[in-house]
PDB file of N, CA and C in Angstrom:
ATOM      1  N   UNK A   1      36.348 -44.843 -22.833  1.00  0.00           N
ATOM      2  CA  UNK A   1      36.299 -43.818 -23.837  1.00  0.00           C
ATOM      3  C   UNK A   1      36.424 -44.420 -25.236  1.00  0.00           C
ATOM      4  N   UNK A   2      37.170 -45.245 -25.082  1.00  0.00           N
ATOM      5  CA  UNK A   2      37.498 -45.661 -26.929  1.00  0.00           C
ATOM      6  C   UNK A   2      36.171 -46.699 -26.929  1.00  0.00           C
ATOM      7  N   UNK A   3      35.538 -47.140 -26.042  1.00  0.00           N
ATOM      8  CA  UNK A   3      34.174 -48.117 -26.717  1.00  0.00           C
ATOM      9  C   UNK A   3      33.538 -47.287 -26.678  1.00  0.00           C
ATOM     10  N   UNK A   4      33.301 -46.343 -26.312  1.00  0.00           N
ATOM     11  CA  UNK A   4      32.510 -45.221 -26.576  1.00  0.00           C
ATOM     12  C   UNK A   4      32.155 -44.232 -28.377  1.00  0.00           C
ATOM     13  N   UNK A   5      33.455 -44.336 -28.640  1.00  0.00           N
ATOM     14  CA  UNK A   5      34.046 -44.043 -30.180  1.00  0.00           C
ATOM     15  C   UNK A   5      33.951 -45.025 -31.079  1.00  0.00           C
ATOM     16  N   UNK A   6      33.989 -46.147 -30.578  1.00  0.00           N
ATOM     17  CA  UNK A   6      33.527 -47.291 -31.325  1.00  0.00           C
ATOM     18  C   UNK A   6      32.326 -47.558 -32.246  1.00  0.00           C
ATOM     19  N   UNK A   7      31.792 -47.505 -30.718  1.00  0.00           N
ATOM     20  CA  UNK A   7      29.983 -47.381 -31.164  1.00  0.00           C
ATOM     21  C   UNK A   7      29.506 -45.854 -32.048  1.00  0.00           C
ATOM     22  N   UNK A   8      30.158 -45.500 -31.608  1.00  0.00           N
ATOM     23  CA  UNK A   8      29.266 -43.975 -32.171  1.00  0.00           C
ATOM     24  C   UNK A   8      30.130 -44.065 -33.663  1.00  0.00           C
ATOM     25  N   UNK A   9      31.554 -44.961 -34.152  1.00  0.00           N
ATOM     26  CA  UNK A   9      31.776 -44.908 -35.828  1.00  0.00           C
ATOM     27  C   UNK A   9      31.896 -46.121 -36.187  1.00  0.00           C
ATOM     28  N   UNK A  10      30.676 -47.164 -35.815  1.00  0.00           N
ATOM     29  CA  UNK A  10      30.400 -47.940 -36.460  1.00  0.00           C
ATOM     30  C   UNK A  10      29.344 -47.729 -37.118  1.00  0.00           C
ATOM     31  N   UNK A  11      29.275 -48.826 -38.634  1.00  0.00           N
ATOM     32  CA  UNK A  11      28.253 -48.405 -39.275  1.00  0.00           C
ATOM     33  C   UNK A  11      26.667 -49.343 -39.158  1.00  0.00           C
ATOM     34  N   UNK A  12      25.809 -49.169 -38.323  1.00  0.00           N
ATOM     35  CA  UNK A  12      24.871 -49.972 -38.204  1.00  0.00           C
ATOM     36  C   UNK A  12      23.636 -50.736 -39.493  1.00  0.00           C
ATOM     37  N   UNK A  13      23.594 -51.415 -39.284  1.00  0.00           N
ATOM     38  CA  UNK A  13      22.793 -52.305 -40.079  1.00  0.00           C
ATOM     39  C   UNK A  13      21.658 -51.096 -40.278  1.00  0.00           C
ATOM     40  N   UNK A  14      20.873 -51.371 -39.766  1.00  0.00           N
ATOM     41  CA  UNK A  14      19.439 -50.797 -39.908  1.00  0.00           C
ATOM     42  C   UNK A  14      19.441 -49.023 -40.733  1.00  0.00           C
ATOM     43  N   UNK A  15      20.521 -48.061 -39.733  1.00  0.00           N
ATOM     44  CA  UNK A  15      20.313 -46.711 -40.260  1.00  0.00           C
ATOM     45  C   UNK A  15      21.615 -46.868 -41.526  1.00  0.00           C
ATOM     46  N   UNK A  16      22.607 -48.125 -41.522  1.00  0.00           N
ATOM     47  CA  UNK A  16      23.558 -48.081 -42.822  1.00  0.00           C
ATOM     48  C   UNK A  16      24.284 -46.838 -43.126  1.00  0.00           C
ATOM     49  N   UNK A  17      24.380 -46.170 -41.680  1.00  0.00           N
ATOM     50  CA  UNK A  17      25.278 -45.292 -41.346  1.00  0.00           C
ATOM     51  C   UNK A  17      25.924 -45.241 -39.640  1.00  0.00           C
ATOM     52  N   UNK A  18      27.164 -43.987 -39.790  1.00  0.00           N
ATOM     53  CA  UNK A  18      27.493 -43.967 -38.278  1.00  0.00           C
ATOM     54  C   UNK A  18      26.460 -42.961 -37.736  1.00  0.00           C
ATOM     55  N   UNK A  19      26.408 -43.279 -36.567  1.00  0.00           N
ATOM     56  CA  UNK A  19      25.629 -41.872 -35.230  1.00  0.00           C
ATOM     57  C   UNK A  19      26.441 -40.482 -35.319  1.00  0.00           C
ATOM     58  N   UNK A  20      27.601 -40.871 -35.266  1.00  0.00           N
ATOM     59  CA  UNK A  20      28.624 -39.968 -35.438  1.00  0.00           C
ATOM     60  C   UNK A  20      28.309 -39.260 -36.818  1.00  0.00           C
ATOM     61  N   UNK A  21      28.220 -39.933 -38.102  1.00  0.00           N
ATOM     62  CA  UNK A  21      27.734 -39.232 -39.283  1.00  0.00           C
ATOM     63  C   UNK A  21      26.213 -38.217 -39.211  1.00  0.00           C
ATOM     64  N   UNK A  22      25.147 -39.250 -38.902  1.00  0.00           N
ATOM     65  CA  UNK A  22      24.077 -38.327 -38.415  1.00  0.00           C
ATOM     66  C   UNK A  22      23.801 -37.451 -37.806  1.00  0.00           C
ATOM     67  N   UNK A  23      24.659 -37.097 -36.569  1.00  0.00           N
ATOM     68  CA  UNK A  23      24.421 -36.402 -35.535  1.00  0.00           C
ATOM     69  C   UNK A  23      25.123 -34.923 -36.635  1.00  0.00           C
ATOM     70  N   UNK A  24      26.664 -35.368 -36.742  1.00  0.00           N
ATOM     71  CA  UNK A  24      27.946 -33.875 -36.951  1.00  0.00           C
ATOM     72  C   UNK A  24      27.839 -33.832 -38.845  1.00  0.00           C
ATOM     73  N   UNK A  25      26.946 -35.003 -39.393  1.00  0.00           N
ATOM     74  CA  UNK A  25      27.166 -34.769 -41.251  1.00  0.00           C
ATOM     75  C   UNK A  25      29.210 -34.617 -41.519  1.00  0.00           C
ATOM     76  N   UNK A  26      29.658 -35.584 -40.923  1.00  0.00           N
ATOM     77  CA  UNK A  26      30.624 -36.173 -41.746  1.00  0.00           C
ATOM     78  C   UNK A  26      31.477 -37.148 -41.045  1.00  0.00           C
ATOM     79  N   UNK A  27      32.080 -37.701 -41.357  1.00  0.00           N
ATOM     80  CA  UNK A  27      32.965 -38.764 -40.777  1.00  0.00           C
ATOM     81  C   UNK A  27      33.945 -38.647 -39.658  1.00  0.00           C
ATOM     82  N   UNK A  28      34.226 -39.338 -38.515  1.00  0.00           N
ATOM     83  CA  UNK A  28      35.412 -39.181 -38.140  1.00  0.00           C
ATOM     84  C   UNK A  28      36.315 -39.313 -38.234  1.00  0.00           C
ATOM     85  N   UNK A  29      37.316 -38.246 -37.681  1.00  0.00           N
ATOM     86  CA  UNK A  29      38.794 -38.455 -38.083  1.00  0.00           C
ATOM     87  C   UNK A  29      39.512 -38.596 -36.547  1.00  0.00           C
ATOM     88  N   UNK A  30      40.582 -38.743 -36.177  1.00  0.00           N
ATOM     89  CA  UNK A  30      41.036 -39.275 -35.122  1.00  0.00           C
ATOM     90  C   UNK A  30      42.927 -38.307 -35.569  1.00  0.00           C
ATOM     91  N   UNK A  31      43.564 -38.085 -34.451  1.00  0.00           N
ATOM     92  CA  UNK A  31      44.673 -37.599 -34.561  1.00  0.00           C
ATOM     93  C   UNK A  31      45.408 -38.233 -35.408  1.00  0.00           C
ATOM     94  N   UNK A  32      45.638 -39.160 -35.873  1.00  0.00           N
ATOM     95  CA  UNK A  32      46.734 -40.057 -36.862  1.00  0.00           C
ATOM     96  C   UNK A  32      45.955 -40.523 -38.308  1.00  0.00           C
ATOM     97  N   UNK A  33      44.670 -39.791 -38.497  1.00  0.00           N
ATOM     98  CA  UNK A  33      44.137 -39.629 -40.077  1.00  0.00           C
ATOM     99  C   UNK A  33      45.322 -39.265 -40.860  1.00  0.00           C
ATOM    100  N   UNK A  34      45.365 -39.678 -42.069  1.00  0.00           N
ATOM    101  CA  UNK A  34      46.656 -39.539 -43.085  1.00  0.00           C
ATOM    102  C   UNK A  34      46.098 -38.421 -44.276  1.00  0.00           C
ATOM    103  N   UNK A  35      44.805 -38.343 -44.236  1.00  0.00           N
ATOM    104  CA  UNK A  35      43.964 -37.330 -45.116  1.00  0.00           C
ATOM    105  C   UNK A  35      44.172 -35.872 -44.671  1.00  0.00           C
ATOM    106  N   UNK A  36      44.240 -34.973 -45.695  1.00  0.00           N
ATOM    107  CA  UNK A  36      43.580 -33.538 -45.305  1.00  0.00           C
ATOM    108  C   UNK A  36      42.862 -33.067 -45.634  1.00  0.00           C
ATOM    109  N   UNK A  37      41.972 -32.408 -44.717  1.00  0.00           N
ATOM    110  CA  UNK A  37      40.985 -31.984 -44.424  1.00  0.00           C
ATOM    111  C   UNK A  37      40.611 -31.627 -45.453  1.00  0.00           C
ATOM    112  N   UNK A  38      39.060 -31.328 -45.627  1.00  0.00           N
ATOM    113  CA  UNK A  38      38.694 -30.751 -47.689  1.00  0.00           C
ATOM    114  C   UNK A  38      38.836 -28.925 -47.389  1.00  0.00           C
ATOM    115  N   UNK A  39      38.850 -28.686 -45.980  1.00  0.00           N
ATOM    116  CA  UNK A  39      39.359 -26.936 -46.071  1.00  0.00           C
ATOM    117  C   UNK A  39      40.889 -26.545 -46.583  1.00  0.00           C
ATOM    118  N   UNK A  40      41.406 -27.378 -46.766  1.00  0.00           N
ATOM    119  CA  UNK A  40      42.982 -27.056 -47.211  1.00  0.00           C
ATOM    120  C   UNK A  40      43.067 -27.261 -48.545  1.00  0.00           C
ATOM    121  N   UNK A  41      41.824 -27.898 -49.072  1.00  0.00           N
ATOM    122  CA  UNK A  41      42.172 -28.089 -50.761  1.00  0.00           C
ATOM    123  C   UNK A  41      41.804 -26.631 -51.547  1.00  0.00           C
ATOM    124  N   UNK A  42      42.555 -26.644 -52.809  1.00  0.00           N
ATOM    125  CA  UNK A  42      42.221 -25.460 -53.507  1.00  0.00           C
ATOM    126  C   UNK A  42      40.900 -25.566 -54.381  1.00  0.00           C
ATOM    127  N   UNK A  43      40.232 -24.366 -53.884  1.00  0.00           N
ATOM    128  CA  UNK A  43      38.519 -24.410 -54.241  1.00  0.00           C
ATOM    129  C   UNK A  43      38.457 -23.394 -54.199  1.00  0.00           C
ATOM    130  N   UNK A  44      37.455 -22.493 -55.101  1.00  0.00           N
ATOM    131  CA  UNK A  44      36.745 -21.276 -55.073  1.00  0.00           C
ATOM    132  C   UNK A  44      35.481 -21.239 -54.108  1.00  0.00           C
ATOM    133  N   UNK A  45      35.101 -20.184 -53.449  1.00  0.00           N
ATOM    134  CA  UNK A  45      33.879 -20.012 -52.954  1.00  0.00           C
ATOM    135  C   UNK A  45      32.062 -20.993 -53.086  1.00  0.00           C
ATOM    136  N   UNK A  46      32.225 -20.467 -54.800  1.00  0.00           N
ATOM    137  CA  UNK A  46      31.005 -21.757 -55.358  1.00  0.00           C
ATOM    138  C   UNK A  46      31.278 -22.889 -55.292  1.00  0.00           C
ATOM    139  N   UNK A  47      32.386 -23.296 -55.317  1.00  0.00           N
ATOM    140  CA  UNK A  47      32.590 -24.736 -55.127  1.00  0.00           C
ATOM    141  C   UNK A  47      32.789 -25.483 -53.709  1.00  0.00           C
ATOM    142  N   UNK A  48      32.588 -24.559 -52.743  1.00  0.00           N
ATOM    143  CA  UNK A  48      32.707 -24.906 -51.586  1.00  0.00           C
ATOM    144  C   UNK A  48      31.263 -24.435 -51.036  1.00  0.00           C
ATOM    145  N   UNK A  49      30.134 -23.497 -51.600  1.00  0.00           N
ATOM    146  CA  UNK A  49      28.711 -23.468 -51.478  1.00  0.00           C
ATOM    147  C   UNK A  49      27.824 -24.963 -51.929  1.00  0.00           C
ATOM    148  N   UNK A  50      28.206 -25.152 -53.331  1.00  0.00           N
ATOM    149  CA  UNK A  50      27.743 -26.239 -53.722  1.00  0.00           C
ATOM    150  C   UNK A  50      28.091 -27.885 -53.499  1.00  0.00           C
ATOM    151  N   UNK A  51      29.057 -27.697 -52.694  1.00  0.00           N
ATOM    152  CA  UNK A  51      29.942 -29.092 -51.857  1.00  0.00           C
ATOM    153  C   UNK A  51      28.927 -29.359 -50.556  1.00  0.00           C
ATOM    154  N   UNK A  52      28.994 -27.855 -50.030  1.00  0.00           N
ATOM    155  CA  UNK A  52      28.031 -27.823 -48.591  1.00  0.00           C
ATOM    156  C   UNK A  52      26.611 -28.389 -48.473  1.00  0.00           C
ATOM    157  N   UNK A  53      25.861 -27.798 -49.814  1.00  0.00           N
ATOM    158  CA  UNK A  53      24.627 -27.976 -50.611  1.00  0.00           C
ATOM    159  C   UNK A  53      24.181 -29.348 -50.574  1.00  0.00           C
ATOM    160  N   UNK A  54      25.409 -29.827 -51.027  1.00  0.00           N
ATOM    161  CA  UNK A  54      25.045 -31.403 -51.395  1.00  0.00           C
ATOM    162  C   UNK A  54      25.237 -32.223 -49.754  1.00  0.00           C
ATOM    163  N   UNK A  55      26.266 -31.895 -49.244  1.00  0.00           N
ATOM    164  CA  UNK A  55      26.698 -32.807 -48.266  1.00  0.00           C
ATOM    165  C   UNK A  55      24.802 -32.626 -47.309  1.00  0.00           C
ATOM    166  N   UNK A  56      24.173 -31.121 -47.417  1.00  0.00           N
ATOM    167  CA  UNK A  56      23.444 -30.940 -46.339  1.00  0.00           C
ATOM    168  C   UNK A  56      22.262 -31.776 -46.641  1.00  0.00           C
ATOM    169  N   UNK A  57      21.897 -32.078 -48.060  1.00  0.00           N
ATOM    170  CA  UNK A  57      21.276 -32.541 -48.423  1.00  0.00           C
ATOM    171  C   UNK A  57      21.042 -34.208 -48.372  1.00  0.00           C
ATOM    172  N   UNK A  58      22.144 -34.796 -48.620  1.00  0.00           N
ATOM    173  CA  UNK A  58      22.061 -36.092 -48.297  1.00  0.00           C
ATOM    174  C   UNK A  58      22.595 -35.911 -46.836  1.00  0.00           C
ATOM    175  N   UNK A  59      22.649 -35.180 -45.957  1.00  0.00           N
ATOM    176  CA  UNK A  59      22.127 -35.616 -44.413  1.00  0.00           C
ATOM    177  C   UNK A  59      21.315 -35.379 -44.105  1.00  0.00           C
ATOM    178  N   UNK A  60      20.749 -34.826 -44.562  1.00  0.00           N
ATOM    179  CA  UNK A  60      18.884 -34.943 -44.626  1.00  0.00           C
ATOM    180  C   UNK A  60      17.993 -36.208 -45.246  1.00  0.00           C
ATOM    181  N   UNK A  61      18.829 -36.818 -46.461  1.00  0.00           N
ATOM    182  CA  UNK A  61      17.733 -37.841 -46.634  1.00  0.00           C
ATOM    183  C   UNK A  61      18.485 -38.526 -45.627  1.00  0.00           C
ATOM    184  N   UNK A  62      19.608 -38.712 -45.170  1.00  0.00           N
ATOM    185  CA  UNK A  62      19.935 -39.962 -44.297  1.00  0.00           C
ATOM    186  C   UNK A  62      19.739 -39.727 -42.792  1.00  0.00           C
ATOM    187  N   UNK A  63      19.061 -38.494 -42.757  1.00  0.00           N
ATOM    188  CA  UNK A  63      18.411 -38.655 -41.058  1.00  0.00           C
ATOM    189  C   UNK A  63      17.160 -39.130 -41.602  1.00  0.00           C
ATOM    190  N   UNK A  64      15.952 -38.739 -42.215  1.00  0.00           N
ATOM    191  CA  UNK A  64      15.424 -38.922 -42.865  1.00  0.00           C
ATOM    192  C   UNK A  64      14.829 -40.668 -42.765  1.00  0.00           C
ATOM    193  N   UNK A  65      15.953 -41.374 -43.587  1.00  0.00           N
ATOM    194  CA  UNK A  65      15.752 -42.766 -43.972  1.00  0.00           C
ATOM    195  C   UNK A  65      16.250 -43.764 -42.389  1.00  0.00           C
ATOM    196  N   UNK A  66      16.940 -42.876 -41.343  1.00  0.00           N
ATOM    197  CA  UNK A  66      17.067 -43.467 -39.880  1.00  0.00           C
ATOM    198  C   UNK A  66      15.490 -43.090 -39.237  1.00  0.00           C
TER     199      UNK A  66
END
């Protein structure tokens, strides 16, 4: 299981991203991440439309450029 997780959040040469990023559009986190989550930060509505906007967008050029 954990070489399994390995591979899928490493970042490969060629696509210069994870599988894991391409597939779900964002990074993994694992039970003992020290970050919180960007849903707990304080944001208005538009700023959480136009966060989405962007993120959907550059996972599109980066399926795209794989």
């Amino acid at each position: 299981m954990a070489t399994l997780f390995v591979c899928r959040v490493r970042t490969h040469s060629i696509t210069r991203g994870t599988p894991f990023y391409l597939v779900y559009g964002k990074e993994p986190t694992i039970p003992g991440d020290t970050h919180q989550p960007y849903i707990y930060e304080e944001n208005n509505n538009d700023d959480l439309n136009e966060y989405r906007a962007r993120q959907l967008e550059e996972l599109g050029d980066r399926r795209s450029a794989a």
